[in-house]
Protein backbone atom coordinates (compact mmCIF):
# COMPACT_ATOMS: atom_id res chain seq x y z
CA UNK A 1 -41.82 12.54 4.85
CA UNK A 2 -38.98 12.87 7.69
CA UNK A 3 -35.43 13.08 5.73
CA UNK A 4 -34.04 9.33 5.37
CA UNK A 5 -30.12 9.66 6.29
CA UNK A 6 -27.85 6.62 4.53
CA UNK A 7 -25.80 4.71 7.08
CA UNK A 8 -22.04 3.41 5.91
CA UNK A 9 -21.08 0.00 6.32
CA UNK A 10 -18.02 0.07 8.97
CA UNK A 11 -14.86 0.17 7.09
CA UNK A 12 -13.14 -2.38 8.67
CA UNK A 13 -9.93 -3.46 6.25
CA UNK A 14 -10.96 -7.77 5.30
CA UNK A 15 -7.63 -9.44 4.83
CA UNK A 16 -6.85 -12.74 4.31
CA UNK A 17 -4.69 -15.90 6.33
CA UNK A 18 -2.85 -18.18 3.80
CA UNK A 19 -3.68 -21.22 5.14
CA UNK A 20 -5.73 -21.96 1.96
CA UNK A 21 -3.06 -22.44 0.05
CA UNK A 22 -0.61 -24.45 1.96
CA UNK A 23 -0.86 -26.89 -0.99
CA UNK A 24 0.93 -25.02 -2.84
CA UNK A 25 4.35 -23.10 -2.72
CA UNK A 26 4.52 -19.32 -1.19
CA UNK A 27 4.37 -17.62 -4.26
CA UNK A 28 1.12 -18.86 -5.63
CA UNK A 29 -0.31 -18.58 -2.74
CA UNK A 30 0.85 -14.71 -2.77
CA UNK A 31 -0.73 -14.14 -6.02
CA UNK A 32 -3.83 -16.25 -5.52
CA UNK A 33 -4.35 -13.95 -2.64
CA UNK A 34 -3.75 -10.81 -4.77
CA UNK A 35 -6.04 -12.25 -7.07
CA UNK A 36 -8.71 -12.21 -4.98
CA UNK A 37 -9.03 -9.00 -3.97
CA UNK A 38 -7.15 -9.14 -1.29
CA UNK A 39 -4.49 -6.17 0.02
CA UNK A 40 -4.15 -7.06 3.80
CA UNK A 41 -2.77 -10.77 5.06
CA UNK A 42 -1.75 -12.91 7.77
CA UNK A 43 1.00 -15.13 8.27
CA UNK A 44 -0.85 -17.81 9.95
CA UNK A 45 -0.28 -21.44 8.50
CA UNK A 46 3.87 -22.00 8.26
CA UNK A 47 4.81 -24.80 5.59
CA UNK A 48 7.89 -26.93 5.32
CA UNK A 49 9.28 -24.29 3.64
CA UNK A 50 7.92 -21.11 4.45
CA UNK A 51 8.46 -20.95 8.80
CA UNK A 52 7.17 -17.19 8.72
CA UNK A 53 8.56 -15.48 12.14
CA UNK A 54 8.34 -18.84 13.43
CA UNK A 55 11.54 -20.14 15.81
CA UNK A 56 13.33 -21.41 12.87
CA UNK A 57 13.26 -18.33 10.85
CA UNK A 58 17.19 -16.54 9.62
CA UNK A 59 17.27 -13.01 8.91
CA UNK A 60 18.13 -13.94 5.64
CA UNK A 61 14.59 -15.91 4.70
CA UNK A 62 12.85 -12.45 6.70
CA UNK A 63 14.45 -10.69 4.36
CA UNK A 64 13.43 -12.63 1.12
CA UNK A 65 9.64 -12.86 2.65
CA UNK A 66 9.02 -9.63 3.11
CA UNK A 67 10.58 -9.46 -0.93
CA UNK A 68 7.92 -11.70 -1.54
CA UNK A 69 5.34 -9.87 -0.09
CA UNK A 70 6.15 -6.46 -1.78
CA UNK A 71 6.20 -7.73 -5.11
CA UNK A 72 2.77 -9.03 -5.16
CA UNK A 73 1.78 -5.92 -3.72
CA UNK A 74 0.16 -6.97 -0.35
CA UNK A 75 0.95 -5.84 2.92
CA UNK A 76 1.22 -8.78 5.92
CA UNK A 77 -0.22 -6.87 9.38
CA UNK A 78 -0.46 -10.89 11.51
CA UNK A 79 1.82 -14.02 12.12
CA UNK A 80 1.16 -16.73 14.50
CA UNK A 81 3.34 -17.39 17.27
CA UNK A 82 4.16 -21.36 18.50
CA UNK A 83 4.72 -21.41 22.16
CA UNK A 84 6.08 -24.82 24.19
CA UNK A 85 4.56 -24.81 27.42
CA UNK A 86 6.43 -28.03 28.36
CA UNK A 87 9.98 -26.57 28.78
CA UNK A 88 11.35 -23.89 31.50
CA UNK A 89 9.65 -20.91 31.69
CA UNK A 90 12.84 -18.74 30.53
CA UNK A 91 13.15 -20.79 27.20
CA UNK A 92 9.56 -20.52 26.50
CA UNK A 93 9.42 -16.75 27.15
CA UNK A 94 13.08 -16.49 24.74
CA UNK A 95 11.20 -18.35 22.34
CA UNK A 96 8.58 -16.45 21.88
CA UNK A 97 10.43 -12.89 22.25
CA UNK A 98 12.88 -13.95 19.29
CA UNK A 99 9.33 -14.53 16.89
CA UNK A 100 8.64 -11.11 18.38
CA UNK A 101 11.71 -9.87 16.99
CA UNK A 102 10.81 -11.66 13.26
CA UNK A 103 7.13 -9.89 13.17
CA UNK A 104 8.95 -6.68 14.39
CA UNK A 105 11.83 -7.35 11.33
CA UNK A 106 8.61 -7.56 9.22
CA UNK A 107 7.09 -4.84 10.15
CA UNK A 108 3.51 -6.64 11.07
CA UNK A 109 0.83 -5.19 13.52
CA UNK A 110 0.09 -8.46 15.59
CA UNK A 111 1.23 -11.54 16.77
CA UNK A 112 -1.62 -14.17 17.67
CA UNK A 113 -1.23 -16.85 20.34
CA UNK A 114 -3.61 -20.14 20.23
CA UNK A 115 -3.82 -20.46 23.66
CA UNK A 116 -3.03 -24.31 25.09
CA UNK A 117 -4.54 -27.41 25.47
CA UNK A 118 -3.30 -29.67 28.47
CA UNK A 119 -4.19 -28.01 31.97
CA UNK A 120 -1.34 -28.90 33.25
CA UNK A 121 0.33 -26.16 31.31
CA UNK A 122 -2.06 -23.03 31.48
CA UNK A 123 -0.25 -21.28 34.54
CA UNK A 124 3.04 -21.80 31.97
CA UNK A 125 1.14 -20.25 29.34
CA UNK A 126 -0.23 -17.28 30.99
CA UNK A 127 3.25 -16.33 32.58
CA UNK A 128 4.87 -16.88 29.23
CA UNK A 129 1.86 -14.08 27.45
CA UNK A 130 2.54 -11.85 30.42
CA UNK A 131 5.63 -11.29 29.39
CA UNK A 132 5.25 -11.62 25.54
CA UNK A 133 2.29 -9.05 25.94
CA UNK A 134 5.17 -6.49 27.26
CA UNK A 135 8.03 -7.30 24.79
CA UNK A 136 5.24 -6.99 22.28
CA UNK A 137 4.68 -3.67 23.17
CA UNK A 138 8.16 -2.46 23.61
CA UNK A 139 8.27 -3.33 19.47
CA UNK A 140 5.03 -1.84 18.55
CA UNK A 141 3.41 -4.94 17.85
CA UNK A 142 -0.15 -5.98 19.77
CA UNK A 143 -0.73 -9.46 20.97
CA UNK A 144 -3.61 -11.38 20.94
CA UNK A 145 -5.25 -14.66 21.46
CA UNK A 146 -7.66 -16.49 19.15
CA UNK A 147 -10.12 -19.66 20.64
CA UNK A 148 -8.34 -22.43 19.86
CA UNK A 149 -9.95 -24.64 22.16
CA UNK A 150 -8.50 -25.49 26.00
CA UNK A 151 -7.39 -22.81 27.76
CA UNK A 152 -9.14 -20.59 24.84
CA UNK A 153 -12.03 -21.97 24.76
CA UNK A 154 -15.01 -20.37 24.82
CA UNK A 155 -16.14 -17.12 27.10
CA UNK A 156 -15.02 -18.64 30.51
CA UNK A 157 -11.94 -19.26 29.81
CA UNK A 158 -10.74 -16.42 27.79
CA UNK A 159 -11.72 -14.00 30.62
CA UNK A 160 -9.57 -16.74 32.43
CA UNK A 161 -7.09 -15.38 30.62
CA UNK A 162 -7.25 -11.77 30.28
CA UNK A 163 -7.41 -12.20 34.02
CA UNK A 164 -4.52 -14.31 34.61
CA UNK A 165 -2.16 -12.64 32.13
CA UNK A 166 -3.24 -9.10 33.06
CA UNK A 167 -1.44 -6.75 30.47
CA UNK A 168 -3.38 -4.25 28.33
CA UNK A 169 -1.36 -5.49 25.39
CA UNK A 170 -2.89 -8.97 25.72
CA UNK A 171 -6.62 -9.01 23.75
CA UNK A 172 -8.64 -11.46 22.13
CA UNK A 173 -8.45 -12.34 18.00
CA UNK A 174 -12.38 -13.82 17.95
CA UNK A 175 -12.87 -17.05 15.93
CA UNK A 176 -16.65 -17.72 15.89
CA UNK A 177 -16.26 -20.73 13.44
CA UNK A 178 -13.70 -22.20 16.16
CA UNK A 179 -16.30 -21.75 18.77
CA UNK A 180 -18.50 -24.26 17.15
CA UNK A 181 -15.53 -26.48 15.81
CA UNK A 182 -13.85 -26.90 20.00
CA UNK A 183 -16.83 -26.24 22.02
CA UNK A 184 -20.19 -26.51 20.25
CA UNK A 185 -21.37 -23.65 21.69
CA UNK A 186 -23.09 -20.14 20.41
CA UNK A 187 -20.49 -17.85 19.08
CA UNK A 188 -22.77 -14.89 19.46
CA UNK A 189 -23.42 -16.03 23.04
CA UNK A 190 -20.11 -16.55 23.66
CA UNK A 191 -19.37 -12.93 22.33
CA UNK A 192 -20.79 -10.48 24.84
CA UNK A 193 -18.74 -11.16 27.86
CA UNK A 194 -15.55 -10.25 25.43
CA UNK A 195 -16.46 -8.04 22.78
CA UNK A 196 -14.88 -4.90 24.83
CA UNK A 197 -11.48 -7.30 24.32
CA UNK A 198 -11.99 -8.25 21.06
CA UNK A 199 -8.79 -6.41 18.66
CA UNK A 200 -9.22 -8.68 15.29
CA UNK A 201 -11.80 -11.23 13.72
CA UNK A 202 -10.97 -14.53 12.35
CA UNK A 203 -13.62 -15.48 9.75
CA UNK A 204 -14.45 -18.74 9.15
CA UNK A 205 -17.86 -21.04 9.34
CA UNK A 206 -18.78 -23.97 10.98
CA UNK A 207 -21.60 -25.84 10.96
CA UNK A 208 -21.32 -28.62 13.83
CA UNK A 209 -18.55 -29.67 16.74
CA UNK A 210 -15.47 -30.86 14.97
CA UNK A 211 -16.82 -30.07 11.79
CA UNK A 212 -15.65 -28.88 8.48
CA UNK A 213 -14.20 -25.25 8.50
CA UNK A 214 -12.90 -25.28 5.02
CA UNK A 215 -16.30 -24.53 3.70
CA UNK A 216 -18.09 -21.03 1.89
CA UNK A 217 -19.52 -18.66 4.53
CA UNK A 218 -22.88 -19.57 4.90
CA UNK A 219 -22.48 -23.10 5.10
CA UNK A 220 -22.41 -23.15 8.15
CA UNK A 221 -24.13 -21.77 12.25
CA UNK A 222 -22.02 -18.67 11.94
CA UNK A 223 -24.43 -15.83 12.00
CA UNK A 224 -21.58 -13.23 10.47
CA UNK A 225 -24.17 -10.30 10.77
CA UNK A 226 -25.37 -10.79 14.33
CA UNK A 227 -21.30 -10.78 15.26
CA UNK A 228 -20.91 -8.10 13.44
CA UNK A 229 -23.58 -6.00 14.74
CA UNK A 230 -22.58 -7.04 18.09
CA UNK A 231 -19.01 -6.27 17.64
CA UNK A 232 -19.67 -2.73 16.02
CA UNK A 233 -21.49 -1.77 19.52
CA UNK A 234 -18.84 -3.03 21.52
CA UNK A 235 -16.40 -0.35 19.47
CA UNK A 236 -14.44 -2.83 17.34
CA UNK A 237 -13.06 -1.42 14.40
CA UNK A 238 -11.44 -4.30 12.52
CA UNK A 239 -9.34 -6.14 10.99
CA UNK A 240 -11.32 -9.13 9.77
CA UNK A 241 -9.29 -11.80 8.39
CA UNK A 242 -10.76 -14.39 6.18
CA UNK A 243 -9.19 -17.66 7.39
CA UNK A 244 -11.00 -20.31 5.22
CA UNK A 245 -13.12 -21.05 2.28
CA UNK A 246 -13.63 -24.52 0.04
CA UNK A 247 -10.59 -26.35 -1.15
CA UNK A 248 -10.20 -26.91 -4.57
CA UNK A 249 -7.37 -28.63 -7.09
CA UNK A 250 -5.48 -25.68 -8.51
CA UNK A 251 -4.99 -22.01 -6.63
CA UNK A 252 -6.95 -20.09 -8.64
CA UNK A 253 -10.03 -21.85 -7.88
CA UNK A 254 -9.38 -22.08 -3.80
CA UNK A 255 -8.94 -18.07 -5.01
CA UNK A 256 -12.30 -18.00 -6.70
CA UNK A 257 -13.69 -19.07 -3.40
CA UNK A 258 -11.70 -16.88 -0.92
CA UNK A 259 -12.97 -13.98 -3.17
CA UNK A 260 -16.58 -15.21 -2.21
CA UNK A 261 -16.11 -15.41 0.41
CA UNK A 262 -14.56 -11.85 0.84
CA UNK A 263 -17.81 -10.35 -0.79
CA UNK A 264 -20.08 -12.13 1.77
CA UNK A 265 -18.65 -10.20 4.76
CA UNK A 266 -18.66 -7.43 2.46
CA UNK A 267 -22.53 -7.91 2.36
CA UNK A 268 -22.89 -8.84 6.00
CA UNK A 269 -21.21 -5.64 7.70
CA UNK A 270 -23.67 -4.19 9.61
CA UNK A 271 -25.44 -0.94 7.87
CA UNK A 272 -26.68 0.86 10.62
């Protein structure tokens, strides 16, 4: 018999987004995240209270966050920019440089952009990520976009663009559960013209257009393997961030679920 040689999984680091947990205030959301397993996570969903590097955001409540974050022992690496494409260009590209400067007082490892929705504003948009994807890199920080629908779309439309806002700084955070949810098409299809951009992956399942995302992985069309397998010959190399999972009526149990759901991708990295 020919020596069988055991393949690793790909270590890529799973984190998780808060949006979960919005329900409830930052600090249970912290340790419900903690409690499920989790080390890495993104600042994705702001709250009434919590504005994360958002515009609103003092150096003062930085400061306290990034308290917060330390004593549950998790480390934040993401937070989500919000970017007005319907004011001038110089206020838009301010804007967006002083949330810059929050993710770079917190010491995170990417900003993500949503793309935008009206057509009237994607030239706005891409001029505004041109220059966000330099300031970015000035501060160490990388910059990328997740499908979000419009201008992010699907395929077409984020080589749009890559094309359009032409700065190696600028790559894609894939979302194969938003695929579904904006476009209805294959995420896996809809994969290999990017995968060579793709810098993050948003996890989440979906199982028809404008469906439910807050479901368990599995639920849904999301073939997590087939991405993953596709992404792992394209080079990626993580992060995966676990974005959603069922809602429930106390923290813990939306943690029981997140946890779950963390152990699925576990089991669908690719072995080989």
């Amino acid at each position: 018999m020919g020596l069988v040689i055991a393949r690793e999984r790909p270590r890529w680091p799973i984190g998780c987004f808060n949006r979960p947990w919005t329900n409830w205030s930052l600090d249970e959301a912290l340790a419900a995240m903690k409690s499920a397993g989790y080390e890495q996570i993104g600042l994705l969903t702001p709250t009434r209270d919590d504005p994360f590097i958002g515009p609103a955001a003092t150096t003062e409540y930085l400061a306290n966050l990034q308290e917060k974050i330390d004593a549950h022992g998790l480390r934040a690496i993401m937070g989500a920019l919000a970017s007005r494409h319907d004011i001038p260009l110089a206020d838009s590209m301010r804007d967006v440089q002083r949330q810059i400067d929050n993710a770079h007082r917190l010491s995170l490892q990417y900003v993500l952009s949503f793309g935008v929705d009206k057509a009237a504003e994607y030239d706005h948009y891409y001029r505004v990520m041109a220059n966000a994807a330099s300031y970015a890199e000035e501060h160490g920080i990388a910059l990328a976009m997740k499908p979000h629908g419009g201008a992010s779309g699907a395929s077409e439309e984020i080589l749009r663009c890559i094309e359009k806002v032409k700065h190696r700084n600028f790559k894609i955070w894939y979302d194969a559960g938003n695929i579904i949810y904006y476009t209805g098409k294959d995420p896996l299809t809809e994969l290999e013209p990017v995968a060579q951009y793709v810098t993050g992956f948003c996890a989440k399942d979906c199982a028809e257009q404008k469906g439910n995302v807050m479901i368990q992985f599995g639920a849904g069309k999301v073939d997590f393997g087939a991405i993953f397998r596709k992404l792992k010959s394209a080079g990626f190399d993580g992060p995966i961030m676990v974005e959603c999972c069922a809602l429930a009526s106390t923290p813990q149990e939306v943690a029981v679920n997140a946890r779950r759901n963390r152990e699925f991708l576990e089991r669908a990295l690719p072995a080989s």
